[in-house]
Protein backbone atom coordinates (compact mmCIF):
# COMPACT_ATOMS: atom_id res chain seq x y z
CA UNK A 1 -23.84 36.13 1.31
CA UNK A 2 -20.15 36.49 2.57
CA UNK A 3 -20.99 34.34 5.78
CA UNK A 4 -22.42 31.57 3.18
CA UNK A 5 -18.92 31.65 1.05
CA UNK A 6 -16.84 31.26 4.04
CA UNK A 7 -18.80 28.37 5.52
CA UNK A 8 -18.99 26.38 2.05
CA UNK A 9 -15.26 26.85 2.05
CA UNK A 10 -14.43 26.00 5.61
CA UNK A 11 -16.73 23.01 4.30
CA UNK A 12 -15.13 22.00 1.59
CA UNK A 13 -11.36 22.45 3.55
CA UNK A 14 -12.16 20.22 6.28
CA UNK A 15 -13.67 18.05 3.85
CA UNK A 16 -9.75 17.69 1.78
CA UNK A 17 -7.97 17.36 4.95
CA UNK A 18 -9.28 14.35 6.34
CA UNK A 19 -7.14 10.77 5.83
CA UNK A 20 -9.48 8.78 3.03
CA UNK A 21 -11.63 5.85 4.75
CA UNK A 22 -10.71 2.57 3.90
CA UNK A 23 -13.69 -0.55 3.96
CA UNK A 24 -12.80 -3.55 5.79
CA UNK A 25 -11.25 -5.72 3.62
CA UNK A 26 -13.62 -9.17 2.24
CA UNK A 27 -11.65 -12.31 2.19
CA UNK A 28 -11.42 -12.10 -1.46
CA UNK A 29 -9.96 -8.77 -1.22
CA UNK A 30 -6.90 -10.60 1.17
CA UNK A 31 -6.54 -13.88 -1.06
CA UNK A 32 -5.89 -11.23 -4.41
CA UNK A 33 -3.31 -9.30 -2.58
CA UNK A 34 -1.84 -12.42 -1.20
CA UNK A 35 -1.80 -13.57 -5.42
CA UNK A 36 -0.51 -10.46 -6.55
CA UNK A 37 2.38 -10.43 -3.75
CA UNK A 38 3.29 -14.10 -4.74
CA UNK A 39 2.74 -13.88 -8.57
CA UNK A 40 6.27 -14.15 -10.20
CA UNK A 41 4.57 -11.47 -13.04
CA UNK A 42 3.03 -9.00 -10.61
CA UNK A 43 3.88 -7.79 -7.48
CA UNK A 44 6.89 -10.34 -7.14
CA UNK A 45 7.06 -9.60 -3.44
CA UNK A 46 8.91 -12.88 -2.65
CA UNK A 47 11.81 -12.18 -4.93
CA UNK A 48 12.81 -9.46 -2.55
CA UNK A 49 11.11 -10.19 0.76
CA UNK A 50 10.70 -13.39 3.03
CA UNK A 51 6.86 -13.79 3.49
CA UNK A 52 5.83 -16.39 6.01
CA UNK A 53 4.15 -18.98 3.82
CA UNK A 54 6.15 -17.83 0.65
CA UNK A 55 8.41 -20.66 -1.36
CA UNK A 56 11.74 -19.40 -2.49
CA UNK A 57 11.63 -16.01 -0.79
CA UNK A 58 14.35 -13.10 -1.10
CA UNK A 59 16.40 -11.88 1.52
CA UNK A 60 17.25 -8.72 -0.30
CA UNK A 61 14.51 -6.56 1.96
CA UNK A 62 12.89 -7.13 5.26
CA UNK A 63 10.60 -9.82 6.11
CA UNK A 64 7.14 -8.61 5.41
CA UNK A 65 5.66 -9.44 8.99
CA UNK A 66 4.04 -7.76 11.55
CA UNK A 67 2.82 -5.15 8.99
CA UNK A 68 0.20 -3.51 11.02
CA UNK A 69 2.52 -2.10 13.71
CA UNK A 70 4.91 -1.51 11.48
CA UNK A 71 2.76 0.89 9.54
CA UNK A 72 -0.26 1.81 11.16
CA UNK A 73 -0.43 4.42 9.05
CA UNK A 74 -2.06 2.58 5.87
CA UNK A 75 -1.51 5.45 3.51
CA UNK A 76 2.84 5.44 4.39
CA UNK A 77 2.39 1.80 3.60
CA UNK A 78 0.55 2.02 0.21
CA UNK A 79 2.80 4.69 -0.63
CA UNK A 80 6.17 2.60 0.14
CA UNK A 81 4.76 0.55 -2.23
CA UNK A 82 3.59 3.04 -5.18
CA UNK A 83 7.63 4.51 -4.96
CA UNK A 84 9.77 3.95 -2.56
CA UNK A 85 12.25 6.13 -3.81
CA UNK A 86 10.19 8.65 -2.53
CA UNK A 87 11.82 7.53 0.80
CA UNK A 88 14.49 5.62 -0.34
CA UNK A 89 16.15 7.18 -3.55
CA UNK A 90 18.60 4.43 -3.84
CA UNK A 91 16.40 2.00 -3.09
CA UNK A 92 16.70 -1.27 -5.39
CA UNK A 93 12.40 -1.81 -5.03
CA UNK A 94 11.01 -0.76 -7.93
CA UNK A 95 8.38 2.05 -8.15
CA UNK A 96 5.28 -0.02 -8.58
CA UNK A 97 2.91 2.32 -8.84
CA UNK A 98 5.00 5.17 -10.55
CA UNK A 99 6.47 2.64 -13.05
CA UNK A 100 2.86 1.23 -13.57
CA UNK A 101 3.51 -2.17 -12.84
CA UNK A 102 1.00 -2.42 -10.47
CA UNK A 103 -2.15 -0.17 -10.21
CA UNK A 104 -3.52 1.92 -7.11
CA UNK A 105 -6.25 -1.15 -7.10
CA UNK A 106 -3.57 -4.05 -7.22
CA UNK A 107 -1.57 -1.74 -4.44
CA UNK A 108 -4.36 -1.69 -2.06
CA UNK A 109 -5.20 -5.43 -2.41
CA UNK A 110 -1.32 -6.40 -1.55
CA UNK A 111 -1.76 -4.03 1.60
CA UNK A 112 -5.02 -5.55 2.77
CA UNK A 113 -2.47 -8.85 2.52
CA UNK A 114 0.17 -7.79 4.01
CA UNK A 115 -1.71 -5.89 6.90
CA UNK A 116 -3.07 -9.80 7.77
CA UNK A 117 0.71 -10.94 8.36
């Protein structure tokens, strides 16, 4: 019985300790991130950041390009975006996710975006 408990709970450790798995990304998936990064109302992304095809872009933070190296971690890159005061406390971006202007949905659509730049 005691052998059983340990190896449900070895289980169910190795189980909370692995990175989540992300599907590949449909086109459709890319062009919403792409509308939520460029929408004046949502994500906003240009106001801030120069974005290759963007119109009017910001200089305020870096130009979003050459995501993928940049962050090959996906997970440092969704959470940049969620709050990145949590890296950053005098950041001027606002805290997307923790503010609730975007949700963890919208986030991950702007990263499957941005990870094509």
């Amino acid at each position: 019985m005691r052998k059983g408990l340990v190896s449900v709970c070895l289980t169910a450790l190795a189980l909370t300790a692995m990175p989540p798995v992300y599907a590949e990304p449909t086109q459709a998936d890319i062009d919403r991130g792409k509308e939520l990064a460029f929408s004046r109302k949502d994500g906003n992304c240009l106001a801030c950041h120069k974005i290759d095809d963007g119109q009017l872009t910001g200089t305020v933070g870096p130009e979003l390009a050459d995501m993928k190296s940049r962050y090959p971690d996906r997970d440092i890159l969704f959470k940049r975006i969620w709050d990145e005061t949590q890296f950053n406390p005098v950041t001027v971006m606002p805290p997307f996710g923790r503010n609730m202007i975007l949700n963890e949905e919208q986030i991950n659509r702007i990263v499957d975006y941005l990870y094509t730049l």
